[in-house]
N, C-alpha and C. Protein backbone atom coordinates (compact mmCIF):
# COMPACT_ATOMS: atom_id res chain seq x y z
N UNK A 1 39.80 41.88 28.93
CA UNK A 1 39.07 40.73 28.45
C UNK A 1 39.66 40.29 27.11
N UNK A 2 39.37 38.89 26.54
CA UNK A 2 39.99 38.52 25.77
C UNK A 2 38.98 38.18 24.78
N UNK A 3 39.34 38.29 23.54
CA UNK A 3 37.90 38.22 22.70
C UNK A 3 38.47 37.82 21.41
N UNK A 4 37.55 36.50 20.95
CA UNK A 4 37.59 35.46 19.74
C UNK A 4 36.45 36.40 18.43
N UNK A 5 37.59 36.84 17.58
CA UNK A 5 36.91 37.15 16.66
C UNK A 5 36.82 36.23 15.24
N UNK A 6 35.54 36.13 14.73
CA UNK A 6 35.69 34.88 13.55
C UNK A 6 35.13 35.63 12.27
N UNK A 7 35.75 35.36 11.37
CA UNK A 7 35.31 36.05 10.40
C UNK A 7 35.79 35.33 8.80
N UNK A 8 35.18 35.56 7.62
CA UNK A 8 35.62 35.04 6.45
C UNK A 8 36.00 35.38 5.32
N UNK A 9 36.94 35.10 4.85
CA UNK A 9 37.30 35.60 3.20
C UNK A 9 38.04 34.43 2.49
N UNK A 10 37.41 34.84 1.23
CA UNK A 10 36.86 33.82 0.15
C UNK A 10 36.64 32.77 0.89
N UNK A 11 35.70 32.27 1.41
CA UNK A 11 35.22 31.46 2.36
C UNK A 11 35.44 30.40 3.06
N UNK A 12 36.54 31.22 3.27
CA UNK A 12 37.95 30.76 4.78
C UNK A 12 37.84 31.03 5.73
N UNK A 13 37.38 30.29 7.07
CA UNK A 13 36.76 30.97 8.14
C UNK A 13 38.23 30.79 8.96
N UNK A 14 38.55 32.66 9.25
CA UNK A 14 39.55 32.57 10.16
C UNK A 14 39.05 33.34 11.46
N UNK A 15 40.30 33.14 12.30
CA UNK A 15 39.98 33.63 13.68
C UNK A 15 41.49 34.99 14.36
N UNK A 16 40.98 35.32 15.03
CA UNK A 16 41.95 36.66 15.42
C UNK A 16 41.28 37.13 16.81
N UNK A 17 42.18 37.17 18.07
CA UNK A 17 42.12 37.11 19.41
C UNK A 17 42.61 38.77 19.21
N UNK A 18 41.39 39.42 20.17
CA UNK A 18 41.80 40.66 20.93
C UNK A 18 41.62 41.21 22.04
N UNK A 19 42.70 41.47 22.72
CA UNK A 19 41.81 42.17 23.64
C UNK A 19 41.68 43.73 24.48
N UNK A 20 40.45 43.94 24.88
CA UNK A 20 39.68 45.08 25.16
C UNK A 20 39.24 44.88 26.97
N UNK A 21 38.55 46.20 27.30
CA UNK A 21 38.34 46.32 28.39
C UNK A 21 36.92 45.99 28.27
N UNK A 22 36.20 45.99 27.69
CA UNK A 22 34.82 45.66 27.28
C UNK A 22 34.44 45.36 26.26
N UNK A 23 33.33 45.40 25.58
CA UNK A 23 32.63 44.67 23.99
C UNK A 23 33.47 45.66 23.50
N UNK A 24 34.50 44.91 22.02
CA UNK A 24 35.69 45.66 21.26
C UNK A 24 34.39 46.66 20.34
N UNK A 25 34.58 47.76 19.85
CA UNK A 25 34.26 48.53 19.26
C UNK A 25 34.17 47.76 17.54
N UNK A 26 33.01 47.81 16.91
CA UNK A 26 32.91 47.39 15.79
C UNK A 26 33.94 47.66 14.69
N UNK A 27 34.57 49.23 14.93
CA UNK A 27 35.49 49.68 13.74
C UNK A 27 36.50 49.08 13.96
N UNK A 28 36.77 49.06 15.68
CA UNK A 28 38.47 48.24 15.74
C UNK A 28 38.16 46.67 15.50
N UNK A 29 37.32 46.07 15.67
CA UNK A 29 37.06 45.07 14.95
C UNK A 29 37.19 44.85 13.35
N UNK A 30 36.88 45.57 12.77
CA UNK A 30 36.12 45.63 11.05
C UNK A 30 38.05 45.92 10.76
N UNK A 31 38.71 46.70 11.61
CA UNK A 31 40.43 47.60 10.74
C UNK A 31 41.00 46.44 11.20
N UNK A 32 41.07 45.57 11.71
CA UNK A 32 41.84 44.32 12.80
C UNK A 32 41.88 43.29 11.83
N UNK A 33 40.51 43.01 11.28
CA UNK A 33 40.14 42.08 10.44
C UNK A 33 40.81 42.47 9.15
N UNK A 34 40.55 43.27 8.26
CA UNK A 34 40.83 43.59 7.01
C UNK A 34 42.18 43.95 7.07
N UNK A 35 43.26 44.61 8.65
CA UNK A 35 44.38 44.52 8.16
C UNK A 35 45.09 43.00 8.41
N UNK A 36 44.46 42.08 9.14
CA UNK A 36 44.56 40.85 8.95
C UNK A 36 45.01 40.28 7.67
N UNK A 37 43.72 40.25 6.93
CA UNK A 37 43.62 39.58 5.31
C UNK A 37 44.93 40.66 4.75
N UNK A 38 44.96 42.04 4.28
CA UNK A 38 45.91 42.84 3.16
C UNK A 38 46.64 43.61 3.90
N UNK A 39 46.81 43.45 5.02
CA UNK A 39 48.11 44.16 5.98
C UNK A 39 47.49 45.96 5.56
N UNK A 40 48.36 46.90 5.52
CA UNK A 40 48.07 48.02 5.31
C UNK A 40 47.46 48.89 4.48
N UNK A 41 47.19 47.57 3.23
CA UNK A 41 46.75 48.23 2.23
C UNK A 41 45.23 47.56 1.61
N UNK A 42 44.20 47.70 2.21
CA UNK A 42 42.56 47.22 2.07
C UNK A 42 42.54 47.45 0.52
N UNK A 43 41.96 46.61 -0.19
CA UNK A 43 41.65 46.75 -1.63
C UNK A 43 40.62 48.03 -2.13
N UNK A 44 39.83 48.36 -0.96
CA UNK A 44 38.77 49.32 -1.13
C UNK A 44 39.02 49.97 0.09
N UNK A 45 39.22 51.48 -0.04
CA UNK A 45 39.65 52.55 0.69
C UNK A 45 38.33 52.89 1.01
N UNK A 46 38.40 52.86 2.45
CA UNK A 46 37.11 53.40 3.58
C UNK A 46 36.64 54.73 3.08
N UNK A 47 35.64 54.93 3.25
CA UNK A 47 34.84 56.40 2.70
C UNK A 47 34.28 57.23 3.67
N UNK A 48 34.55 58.53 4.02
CA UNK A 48 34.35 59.17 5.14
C UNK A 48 32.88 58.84 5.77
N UNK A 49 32.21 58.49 6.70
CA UNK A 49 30.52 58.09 6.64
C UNK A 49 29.99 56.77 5.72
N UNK A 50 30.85 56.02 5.46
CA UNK A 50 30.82 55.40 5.16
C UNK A 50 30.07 53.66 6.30
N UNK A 51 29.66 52.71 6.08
CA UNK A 51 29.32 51.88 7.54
C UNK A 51 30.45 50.69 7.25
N UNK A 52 30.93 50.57 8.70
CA UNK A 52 32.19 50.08 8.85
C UNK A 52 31.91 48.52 8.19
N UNK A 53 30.84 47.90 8.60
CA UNK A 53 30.44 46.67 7.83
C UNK A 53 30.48 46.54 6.72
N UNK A 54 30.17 47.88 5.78
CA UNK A 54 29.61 47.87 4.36
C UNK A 54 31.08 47.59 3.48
N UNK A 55 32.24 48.35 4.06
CA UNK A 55 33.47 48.42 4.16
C UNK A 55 33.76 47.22 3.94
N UNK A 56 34.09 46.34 4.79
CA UNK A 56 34.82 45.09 5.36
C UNK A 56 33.73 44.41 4.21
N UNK A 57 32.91 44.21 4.09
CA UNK A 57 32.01 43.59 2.94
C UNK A 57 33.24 44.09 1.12
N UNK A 58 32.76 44.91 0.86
CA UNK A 58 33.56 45.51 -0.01
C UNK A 58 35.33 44.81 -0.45
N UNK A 59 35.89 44.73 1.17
CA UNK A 59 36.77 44.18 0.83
C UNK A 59 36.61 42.74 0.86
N UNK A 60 35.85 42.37 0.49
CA UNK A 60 35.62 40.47 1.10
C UNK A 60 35.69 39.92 1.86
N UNK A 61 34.92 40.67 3.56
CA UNK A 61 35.94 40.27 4.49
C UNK A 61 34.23 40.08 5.41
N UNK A 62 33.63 39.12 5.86
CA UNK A 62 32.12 39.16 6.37
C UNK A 62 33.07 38.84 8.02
N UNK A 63 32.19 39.44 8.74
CA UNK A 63 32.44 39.25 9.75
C UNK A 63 31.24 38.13 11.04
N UNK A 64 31.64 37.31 11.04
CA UNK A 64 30.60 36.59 11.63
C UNK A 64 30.78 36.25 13.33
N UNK A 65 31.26 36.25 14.01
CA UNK A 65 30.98 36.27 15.59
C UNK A 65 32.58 36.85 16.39
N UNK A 66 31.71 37.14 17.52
CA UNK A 66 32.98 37.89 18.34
C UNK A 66 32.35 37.17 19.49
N UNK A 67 33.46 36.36 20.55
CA UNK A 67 32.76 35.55 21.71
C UNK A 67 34.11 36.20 23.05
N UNK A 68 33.55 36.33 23.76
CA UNK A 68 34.28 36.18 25.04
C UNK A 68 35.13 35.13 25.28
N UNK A 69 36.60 35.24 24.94
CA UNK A 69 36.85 34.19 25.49
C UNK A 69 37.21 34.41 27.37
N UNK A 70 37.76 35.60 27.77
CA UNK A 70 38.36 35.64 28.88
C UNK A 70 37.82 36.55 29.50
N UNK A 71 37.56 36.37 30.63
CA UNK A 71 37.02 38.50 31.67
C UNK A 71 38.35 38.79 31.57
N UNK A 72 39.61 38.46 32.30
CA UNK A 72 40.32 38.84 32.58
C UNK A 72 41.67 38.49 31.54
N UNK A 73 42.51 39.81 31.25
CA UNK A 73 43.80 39.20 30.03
C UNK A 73 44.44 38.13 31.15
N UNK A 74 45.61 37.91 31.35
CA UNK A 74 47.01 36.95 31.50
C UNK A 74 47.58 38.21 32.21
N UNK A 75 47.72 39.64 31.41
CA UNK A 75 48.96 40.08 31.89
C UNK A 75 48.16 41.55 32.87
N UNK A 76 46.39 41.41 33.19
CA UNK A 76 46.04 42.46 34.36
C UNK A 76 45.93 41.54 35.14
N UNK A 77 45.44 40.07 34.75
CA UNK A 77 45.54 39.24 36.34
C UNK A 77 46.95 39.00 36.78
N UNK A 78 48.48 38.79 36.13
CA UNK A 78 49.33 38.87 36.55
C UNK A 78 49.93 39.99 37.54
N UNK A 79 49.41 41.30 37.13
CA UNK A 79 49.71 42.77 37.75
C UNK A 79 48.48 42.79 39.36
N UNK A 80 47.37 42.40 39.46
CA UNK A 80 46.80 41.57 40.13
C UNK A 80 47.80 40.94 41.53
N UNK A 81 47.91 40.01 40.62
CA UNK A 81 48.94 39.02 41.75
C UNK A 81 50.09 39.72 42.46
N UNK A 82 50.62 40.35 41.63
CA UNK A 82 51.39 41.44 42.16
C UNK A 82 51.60 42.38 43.17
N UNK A 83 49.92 43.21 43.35
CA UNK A 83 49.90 44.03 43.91
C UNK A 83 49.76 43.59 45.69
N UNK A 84 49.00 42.27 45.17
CA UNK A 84 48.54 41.34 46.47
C UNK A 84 49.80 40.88 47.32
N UNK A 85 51.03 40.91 47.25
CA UNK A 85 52.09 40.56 47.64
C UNK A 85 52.83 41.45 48.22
């Protein structure tokens, strides 16, 4: 599945496509986003038990909707077509 993630920093609403086999997991969401904005290096280093939101907040990074864009990627319905042949 293909999935529209929207999210903001300094209150720039950007967007970042992923995809998962089901609803993406909040953390791979929250590390996707923030290495988005500072690539490998987050301004504020995650804290063991820490909440993955509180995190991504910290670094300036709010996360505001994740939508379905697709059930299916491009490249399992292509493998799909494939097998059918």
């Amino acid at each position: 599945m293909d999935w529209l993630v929207t999210y903001k920093y300094n209150n720039v609403e950007h967007h970042l496509q992923l995809q998962a086999r089901t609803v993406p997991n909040i953390q791979v969401v929250a590390f996707r986003a923030v290495t988005e904005v500072f690539g490998e290096k987050p301004p504020v280093n995650k804290v063991v038990g820490q909440p993955v939101l509180e995190w991504m907040r910290a670094c300036g990074v709010d996360l505001t909707d994740v939508v379905l864009l697709r059930r299916t990627s491009r490249g399992a319905k292509h493998e799909d077509e494939s097998s059918a042949l």
